[in-house]
ModelCIF file with pLDDT and N, C-alpha, C, O atoms, coordinates in Angstrom:
data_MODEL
#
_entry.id   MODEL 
#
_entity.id                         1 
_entity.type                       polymer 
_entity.pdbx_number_of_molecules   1 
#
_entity_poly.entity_id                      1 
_entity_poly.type                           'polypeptide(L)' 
_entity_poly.nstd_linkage                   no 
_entity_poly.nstd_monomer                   no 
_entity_poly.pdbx_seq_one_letter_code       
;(UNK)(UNK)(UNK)(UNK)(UNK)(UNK)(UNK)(UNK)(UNK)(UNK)(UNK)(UNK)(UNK)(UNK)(UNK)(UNK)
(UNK)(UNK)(UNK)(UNK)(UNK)(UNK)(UNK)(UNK)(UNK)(UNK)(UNK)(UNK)(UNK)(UNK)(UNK)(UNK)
(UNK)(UNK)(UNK)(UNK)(UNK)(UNK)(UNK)(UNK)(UNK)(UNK)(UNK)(UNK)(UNK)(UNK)
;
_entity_poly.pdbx_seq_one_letter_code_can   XXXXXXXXXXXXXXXXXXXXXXXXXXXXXXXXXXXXXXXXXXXXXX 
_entity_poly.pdbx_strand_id                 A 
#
loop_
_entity_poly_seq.entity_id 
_entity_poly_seq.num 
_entity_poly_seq.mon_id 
_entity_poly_seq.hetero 
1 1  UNK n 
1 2  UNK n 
1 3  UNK n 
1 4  UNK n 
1 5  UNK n 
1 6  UNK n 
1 7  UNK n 
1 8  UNK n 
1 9  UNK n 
1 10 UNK n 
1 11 UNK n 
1 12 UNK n 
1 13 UNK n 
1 14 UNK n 
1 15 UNK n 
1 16 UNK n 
1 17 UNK n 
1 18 UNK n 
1 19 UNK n 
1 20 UNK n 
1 21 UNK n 
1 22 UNK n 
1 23 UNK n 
1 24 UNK n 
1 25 UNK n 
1 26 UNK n 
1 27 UNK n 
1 28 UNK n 
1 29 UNK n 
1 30 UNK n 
1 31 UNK n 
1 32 UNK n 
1 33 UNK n 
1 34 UNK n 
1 35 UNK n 
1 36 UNK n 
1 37 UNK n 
1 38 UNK n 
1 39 UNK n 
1 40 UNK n 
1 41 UNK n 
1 42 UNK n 
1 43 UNK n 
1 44 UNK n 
1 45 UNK n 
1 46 UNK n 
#
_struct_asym.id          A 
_struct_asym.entity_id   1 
#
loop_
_ma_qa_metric.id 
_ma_qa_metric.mode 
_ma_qa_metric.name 
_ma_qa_metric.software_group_id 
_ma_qa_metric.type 
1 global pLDDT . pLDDT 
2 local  pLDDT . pLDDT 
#
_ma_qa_metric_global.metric_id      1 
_ma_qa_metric_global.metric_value   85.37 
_ma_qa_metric_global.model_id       1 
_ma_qa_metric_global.ordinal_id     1 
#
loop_
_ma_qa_metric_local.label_asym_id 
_ma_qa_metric_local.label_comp_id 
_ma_qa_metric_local.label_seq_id 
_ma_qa_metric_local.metric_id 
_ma_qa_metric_local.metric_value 
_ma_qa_metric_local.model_id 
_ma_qa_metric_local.ordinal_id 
A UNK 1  2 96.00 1 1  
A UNK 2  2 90.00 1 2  
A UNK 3  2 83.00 1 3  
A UNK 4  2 84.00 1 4  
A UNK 5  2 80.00 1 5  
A UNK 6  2 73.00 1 6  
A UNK 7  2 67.00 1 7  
A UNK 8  2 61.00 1 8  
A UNK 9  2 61.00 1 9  
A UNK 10 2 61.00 1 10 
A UNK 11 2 58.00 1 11 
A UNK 12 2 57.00 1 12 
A UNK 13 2 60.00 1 13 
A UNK 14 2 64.00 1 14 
A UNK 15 2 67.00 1 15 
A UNK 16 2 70.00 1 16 
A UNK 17 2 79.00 1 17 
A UNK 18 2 82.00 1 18 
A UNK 19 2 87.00 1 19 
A UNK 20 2 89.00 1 20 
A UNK 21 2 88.00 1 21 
A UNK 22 2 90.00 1 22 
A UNK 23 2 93.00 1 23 
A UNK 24 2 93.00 1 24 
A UNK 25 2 91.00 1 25 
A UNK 26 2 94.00 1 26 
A UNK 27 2 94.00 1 27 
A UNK 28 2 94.00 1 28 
A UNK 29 2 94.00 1 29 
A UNK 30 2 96.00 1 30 
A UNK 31 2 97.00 1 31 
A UNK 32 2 96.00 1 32 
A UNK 33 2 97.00 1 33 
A UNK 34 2 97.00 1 34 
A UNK 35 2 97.00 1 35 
A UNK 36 2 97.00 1 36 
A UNK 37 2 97.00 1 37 
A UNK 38 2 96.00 1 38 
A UNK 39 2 96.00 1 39 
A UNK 40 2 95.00 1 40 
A UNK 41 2 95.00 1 41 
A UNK 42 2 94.00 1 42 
A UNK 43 2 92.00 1 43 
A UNK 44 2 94.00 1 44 
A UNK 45 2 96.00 1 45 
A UNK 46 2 95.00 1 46 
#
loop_
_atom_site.group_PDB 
_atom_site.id 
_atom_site.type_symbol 
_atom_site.label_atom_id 
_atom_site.label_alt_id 
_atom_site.label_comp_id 
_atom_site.label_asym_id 
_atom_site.label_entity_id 
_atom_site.label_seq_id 
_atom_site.pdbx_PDB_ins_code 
_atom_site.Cartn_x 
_atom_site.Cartn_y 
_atom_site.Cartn_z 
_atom_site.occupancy 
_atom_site.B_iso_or_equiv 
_atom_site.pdbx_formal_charge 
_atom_site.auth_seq_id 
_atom_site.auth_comp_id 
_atom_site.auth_asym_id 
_atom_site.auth_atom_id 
_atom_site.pdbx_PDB_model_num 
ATOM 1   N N  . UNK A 1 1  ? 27.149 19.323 105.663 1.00 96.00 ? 1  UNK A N  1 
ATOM 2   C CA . UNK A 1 1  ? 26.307 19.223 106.856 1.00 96.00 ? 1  UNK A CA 1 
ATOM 3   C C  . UNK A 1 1  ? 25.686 20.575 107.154 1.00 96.00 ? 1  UNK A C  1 
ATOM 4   O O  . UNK A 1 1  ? 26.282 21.620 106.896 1.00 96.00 ? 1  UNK A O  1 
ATOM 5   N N  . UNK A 1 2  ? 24.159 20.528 107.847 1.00 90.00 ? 2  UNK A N  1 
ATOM 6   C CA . UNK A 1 2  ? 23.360 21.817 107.863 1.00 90.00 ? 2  UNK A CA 1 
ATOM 7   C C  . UNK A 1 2  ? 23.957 22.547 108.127 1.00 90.00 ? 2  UNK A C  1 
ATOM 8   O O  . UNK A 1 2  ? 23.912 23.584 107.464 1.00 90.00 ? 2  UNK A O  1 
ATOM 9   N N  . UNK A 1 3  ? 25.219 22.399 109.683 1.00 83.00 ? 3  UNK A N  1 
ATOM 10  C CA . UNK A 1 3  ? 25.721 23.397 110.602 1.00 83.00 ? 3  UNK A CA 1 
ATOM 11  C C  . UNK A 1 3  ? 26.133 23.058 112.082 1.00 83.00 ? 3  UNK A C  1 
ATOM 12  O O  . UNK A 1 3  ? 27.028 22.264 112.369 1.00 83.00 ? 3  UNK A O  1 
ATOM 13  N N  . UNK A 1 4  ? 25.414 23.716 112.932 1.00 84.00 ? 4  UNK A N  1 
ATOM 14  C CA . UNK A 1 4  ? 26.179 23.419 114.229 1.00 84.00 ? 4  UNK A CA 1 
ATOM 15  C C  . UNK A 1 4  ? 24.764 23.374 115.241 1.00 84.00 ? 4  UNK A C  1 
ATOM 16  O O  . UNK A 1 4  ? 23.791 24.118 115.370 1.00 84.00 ? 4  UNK A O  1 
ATOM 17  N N  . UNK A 1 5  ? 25.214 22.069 115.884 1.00 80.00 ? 5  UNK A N  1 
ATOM 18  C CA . UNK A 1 5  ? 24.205 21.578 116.722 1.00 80.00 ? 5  UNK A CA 1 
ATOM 19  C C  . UNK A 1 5  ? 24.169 22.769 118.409 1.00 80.00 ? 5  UNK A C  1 
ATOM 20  O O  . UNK A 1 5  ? 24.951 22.702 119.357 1.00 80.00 ? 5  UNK A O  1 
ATOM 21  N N  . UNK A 1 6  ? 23.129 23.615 118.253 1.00 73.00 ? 6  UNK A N  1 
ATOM 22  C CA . UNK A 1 6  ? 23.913 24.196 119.400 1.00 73.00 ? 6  UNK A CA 1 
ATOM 23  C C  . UNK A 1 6  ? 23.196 23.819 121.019 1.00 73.00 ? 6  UNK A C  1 
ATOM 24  O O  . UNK A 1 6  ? 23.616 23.974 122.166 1.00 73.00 ? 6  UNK A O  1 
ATOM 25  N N  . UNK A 1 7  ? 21.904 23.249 120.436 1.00 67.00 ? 7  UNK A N  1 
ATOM 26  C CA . UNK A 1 7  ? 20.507 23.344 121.790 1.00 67.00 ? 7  UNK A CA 1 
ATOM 27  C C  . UNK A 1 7  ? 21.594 21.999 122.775 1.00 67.00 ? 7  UNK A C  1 
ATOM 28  O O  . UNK A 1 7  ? 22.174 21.059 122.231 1.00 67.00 ? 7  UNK A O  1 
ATOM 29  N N  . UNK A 1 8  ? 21.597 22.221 123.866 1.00 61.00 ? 8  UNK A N  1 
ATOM 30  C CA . UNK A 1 8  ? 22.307 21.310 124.692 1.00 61.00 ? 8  UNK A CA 1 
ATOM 31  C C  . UNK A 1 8  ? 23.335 20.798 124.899 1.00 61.00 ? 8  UNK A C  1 
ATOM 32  O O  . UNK A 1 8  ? 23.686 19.938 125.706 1.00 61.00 ? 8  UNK A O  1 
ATOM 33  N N  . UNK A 1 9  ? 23.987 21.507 123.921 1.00 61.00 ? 9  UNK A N  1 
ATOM 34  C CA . UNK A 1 9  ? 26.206 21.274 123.486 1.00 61.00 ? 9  UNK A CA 1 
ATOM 35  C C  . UNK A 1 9  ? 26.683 22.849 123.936 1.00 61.00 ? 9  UNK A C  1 
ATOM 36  O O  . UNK A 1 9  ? 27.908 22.885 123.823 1.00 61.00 ? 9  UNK A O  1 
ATOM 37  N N  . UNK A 1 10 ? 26.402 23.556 124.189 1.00 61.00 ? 10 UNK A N  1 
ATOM 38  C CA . UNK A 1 10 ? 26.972 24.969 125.037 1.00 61.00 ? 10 UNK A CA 1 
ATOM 39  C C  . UNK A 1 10 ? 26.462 25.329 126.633 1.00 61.00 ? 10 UNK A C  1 
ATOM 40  O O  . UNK A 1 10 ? 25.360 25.497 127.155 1.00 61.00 ? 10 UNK A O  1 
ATOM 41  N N  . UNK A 1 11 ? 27.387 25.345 126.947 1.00 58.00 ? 11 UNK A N  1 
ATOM 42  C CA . UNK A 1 11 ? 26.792 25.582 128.185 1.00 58.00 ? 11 UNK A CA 1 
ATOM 43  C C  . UNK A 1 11 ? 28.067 25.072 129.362 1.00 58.00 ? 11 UNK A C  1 
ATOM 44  O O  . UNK A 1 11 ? 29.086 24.431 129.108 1.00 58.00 ? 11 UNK A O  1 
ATOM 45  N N  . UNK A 1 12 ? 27.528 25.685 130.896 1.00 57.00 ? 12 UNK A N  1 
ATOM 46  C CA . UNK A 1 12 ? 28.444 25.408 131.839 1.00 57.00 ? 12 UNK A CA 1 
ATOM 47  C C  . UNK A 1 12 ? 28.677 23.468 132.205 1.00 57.00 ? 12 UNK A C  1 
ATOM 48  O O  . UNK A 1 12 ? 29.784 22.949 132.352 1.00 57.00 ? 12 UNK A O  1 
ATOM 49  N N  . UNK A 1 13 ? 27.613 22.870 132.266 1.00 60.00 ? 13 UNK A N  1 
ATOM 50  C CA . UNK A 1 13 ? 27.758 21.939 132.625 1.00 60.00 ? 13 UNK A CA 1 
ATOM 51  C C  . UNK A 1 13 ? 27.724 20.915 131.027 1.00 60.00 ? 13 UNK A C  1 
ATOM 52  O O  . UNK A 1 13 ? 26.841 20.757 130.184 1.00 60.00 ? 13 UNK A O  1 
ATOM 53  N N  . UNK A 1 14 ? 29.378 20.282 131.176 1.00 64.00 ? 14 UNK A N  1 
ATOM 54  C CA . UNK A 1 14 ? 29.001 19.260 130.060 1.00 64.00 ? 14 UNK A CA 1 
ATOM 55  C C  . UNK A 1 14 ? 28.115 17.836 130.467 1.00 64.00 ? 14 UNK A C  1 
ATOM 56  O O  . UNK A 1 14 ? 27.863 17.041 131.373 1.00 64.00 ? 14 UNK A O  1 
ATOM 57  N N  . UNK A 1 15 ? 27.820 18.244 128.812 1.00 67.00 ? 15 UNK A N  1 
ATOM 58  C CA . UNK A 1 15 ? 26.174 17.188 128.367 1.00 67.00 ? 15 UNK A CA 1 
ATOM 59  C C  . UNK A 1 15 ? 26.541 16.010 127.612 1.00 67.00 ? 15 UNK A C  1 
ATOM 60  O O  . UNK A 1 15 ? 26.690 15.836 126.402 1.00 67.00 ? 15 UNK A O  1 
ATOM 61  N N  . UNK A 1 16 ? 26.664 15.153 128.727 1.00 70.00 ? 16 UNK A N  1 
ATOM 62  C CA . UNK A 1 16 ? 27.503 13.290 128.686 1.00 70.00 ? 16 UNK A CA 1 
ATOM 63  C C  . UNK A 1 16 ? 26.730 12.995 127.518 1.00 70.00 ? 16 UNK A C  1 
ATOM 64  O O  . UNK A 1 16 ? 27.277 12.082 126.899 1.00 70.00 ? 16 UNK A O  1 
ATOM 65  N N  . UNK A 1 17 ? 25.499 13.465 126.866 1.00 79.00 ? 17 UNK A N  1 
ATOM 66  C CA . UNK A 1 17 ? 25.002 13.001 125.672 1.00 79.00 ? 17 UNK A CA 1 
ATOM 67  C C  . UNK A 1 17 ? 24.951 14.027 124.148 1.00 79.00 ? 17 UNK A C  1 
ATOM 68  O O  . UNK A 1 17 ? 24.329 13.937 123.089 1.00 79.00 ? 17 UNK A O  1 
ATOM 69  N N  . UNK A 1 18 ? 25.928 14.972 124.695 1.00 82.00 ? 18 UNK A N  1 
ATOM 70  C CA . UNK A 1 18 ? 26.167 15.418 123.067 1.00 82.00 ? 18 UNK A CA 1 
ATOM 71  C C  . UNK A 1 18 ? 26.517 14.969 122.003 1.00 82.00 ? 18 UNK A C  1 
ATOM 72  O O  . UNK A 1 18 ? 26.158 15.531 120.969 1.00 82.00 ? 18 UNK A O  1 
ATOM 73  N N  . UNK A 1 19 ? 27.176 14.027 121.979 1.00 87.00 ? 19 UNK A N  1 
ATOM 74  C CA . UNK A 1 19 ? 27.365 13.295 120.794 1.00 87.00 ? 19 UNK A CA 1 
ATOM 75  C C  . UNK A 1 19 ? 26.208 12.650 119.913 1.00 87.00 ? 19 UNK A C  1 
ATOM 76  O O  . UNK A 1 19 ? 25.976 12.874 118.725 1.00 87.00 ? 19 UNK A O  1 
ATOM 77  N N  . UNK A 1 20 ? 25.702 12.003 120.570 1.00 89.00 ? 20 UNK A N  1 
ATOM 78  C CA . UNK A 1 20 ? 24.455 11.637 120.659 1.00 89.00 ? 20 UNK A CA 1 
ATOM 79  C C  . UNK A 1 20 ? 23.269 12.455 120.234 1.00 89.00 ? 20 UNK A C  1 
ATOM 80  O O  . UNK A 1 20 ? 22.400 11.933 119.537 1.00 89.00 ? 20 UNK A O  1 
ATOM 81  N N  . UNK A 1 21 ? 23.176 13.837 120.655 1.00 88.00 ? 21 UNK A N  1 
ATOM 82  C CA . UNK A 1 21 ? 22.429 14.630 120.034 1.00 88.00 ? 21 UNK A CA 1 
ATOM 83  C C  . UNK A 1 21 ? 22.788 15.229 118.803 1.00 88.00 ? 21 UNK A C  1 
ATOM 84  O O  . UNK A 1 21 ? 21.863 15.506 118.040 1.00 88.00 ? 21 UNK A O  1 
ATOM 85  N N  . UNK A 1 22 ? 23.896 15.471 118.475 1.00 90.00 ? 22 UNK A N  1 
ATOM 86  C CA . UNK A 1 22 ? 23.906 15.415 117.353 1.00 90.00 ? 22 UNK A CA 1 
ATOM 87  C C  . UNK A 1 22 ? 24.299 14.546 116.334 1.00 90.00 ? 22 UNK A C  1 
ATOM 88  O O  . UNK A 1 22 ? 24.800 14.915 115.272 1.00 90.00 ? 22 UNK A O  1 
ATOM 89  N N  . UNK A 1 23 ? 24.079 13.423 116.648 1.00 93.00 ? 23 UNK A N  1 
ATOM 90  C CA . UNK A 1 23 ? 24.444 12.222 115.751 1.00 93.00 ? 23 UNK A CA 1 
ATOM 91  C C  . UNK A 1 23 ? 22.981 12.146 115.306 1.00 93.00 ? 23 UNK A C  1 
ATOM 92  O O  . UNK A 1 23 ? 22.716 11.697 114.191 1.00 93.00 ? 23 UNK A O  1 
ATOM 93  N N  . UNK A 1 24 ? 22.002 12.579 116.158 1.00 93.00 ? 24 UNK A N  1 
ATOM 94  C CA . UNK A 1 24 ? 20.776 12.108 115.895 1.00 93.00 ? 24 UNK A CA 1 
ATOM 95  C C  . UNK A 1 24 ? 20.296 13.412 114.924 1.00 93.00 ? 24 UNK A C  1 
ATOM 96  O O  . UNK A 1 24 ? 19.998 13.330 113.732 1.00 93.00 ? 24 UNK A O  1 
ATOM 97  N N  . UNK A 1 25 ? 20.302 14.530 115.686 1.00 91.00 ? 25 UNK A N  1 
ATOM 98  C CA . UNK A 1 25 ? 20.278 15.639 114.464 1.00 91.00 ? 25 UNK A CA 1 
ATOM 99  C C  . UNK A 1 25 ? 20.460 15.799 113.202 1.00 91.00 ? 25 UNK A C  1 
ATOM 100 O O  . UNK A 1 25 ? 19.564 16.169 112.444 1.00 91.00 ? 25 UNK A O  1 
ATOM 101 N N  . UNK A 1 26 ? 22.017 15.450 112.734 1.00 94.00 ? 26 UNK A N  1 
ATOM 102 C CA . UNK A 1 26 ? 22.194 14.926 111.140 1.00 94.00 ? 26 UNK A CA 1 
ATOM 103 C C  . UNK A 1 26 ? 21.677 14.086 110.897 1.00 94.00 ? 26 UNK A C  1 
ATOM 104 O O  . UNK A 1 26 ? 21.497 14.085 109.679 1.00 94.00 ? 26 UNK A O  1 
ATOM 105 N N  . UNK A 1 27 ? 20.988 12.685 111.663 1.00 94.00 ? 27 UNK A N  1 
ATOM 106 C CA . UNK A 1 27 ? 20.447 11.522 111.114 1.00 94.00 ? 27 UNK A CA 1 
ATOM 107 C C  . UNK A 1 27 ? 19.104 12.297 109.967 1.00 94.00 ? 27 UNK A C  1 
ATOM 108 O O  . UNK A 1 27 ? 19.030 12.197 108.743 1.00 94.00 ? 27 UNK A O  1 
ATOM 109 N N  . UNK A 1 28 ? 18.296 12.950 110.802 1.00 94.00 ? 28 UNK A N  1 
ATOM 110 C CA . UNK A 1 28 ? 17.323 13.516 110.247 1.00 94.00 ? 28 UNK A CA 1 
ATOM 111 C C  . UNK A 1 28 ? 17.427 15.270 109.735 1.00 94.00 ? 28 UNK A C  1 
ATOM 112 O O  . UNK A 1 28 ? 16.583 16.160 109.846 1.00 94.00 ? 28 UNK A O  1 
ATOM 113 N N  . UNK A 1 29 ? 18.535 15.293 109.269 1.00 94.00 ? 29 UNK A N  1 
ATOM 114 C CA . UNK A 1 29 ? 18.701 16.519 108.084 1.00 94.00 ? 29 UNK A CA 1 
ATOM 115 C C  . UNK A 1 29 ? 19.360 16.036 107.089 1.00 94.00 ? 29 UNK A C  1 
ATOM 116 O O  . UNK A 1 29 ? 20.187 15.124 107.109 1.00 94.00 ? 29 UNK A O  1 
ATOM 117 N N  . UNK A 1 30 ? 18.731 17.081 105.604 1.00 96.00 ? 30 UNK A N  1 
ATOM 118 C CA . UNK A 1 30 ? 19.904 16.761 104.325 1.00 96.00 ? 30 UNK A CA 1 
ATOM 119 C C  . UNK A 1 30 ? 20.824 17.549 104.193 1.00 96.00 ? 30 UNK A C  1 
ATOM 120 O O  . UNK A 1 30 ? 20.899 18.583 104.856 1.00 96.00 ? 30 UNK A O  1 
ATOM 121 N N  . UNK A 1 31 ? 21.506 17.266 103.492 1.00 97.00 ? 31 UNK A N  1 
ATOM 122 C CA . UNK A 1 31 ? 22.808 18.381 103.148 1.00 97.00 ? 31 UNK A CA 1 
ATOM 123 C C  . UNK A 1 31 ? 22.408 19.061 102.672 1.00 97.00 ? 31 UNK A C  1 
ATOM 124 O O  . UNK A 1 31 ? 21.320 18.962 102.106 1.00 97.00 ? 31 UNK A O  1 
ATOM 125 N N  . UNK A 1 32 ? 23.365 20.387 102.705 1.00 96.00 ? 32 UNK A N  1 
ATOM 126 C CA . UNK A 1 32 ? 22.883 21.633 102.659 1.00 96.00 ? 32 UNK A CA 1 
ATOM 127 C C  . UNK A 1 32 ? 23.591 21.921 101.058 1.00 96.00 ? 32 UNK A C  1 
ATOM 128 O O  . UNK A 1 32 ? 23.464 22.997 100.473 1.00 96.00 ? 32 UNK A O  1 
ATOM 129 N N  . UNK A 1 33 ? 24.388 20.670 100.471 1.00 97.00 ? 33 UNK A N  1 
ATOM 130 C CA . UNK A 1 33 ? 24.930 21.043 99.421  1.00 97.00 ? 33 UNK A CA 1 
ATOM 131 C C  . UNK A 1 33 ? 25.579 19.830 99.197  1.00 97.00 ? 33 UNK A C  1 
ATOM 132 O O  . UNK A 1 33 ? 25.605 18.928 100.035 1.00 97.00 ? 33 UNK A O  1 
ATOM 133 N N  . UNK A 1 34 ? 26.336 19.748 97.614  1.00 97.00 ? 34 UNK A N  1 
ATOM 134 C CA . UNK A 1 34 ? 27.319 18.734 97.388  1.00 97.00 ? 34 UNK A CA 1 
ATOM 135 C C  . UNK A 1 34 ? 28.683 18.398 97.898  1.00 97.00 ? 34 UNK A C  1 
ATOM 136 O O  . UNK A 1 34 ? 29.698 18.970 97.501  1.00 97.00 ? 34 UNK A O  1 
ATOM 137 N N  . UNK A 1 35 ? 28.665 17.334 98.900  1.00 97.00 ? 35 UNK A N  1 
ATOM 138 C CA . UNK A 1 35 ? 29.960 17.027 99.498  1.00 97.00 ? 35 UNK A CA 1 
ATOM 139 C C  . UNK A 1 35 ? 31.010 17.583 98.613  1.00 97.00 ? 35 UNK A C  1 
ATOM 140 O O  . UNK A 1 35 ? 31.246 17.175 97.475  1.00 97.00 ? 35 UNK A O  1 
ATOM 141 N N  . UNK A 1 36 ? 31.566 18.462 99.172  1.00 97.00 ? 36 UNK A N  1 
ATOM 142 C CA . UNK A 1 36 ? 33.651 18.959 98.744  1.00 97.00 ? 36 UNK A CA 1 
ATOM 143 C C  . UNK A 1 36 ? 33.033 20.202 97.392  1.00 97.00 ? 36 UNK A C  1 
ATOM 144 O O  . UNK A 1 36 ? 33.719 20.326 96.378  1.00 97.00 ? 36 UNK A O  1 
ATOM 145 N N  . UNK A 1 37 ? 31.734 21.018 97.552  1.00 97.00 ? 37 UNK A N  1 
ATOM 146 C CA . UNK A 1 37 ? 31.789 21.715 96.232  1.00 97.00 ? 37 UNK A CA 1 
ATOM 147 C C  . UNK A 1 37 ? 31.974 22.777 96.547  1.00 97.00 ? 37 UNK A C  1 
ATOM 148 O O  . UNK A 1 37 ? 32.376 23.563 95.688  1.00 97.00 ? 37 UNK A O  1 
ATOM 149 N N  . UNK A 1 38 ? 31.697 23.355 98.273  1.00 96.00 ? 38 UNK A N  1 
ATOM 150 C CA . UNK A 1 38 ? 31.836 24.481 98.365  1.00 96.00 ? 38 UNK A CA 1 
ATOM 151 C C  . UNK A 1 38 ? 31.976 24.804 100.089 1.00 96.00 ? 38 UNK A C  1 
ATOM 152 O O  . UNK A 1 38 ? 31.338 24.076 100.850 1.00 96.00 ? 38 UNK A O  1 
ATOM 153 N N  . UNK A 1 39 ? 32.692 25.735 100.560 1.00 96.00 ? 39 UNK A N  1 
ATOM 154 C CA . UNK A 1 39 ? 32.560 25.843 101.955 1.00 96.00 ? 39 UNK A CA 1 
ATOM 155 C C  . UNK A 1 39 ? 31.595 26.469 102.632 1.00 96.00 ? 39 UNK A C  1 
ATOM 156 O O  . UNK A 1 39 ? 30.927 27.461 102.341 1.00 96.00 ? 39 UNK A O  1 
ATOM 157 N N  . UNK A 1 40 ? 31.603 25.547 103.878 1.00 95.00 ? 40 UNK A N  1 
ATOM 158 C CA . UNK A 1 40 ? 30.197 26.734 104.992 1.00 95.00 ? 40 UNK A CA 1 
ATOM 159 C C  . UNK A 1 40 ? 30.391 26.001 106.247 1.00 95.00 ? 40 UNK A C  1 
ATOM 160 O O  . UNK A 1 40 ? 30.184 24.825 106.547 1.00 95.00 ? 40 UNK A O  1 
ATOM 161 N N  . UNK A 1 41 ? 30.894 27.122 106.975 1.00 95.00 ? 41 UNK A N  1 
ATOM 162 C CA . UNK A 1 41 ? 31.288 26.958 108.240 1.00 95.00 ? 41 UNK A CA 1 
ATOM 163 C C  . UNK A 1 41 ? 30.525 25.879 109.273 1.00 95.00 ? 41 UNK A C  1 
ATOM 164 O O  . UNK A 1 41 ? 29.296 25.839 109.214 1.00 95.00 ? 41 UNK A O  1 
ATOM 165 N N  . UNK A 1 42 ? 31.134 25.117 110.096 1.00 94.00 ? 42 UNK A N  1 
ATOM 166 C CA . UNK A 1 42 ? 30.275 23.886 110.144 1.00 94.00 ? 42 UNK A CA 1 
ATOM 167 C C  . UNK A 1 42 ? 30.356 23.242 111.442 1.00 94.00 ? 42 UNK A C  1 
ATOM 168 O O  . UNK A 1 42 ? 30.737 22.119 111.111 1.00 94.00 ? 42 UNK A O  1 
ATOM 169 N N  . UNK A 1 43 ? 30.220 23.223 112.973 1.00 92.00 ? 43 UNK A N  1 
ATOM 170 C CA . UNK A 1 43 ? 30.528 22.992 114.029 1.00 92.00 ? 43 UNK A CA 1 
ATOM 171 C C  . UNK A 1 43 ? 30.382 21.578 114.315 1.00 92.00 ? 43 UNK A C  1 
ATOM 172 O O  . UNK A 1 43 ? 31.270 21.023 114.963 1.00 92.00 ? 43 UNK A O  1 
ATOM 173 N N  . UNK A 1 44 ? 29.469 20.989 113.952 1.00 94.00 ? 44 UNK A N  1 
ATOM 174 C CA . UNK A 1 44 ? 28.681 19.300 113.475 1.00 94.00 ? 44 UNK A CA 1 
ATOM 175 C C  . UNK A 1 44 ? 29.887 18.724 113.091 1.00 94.00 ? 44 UNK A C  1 
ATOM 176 O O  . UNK A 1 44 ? 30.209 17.637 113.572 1.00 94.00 ? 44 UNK A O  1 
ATOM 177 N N  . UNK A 1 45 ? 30.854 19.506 112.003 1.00 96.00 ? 45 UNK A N  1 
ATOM 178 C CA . UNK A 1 45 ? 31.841 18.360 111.330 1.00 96.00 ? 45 UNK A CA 1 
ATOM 179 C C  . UNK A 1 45 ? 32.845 17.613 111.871 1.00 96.00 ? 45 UNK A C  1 
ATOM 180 O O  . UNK A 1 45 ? 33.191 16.433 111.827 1.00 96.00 ? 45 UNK A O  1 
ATOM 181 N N  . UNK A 1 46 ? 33.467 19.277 112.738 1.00 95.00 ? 46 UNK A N  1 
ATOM 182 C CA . UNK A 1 46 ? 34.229 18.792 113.663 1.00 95.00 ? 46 UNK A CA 1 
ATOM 183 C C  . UNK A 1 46 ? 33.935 18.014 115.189 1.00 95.00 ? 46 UNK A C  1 
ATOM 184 O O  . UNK A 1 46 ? 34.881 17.645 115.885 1.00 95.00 ? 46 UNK A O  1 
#
């Protein structure tokens, strides 16, 4: 996965639709590489 969704997931007040934003984010990115070939730190995954 690209990385870490950050526009509207940090911040003081939680955002009842983060999930959501980044569910939609990965919808429309590719991987940044071959699943399990190599590591890169990743905030999206978890």
């Amino acid at each position: 996965l690209a990385g870490s969704t950050l526009a509207n997931t940090f911040g003081y007040v939680y955002n009842q639709d983060a999930n959501k934003v980044i569910m939609e984010n990965i919808s429309n990115s590719n991987l940044i590489h071959d699943p399990g070939s190599v590591a890169v730190y990743c905030n999206d995954g978890f």
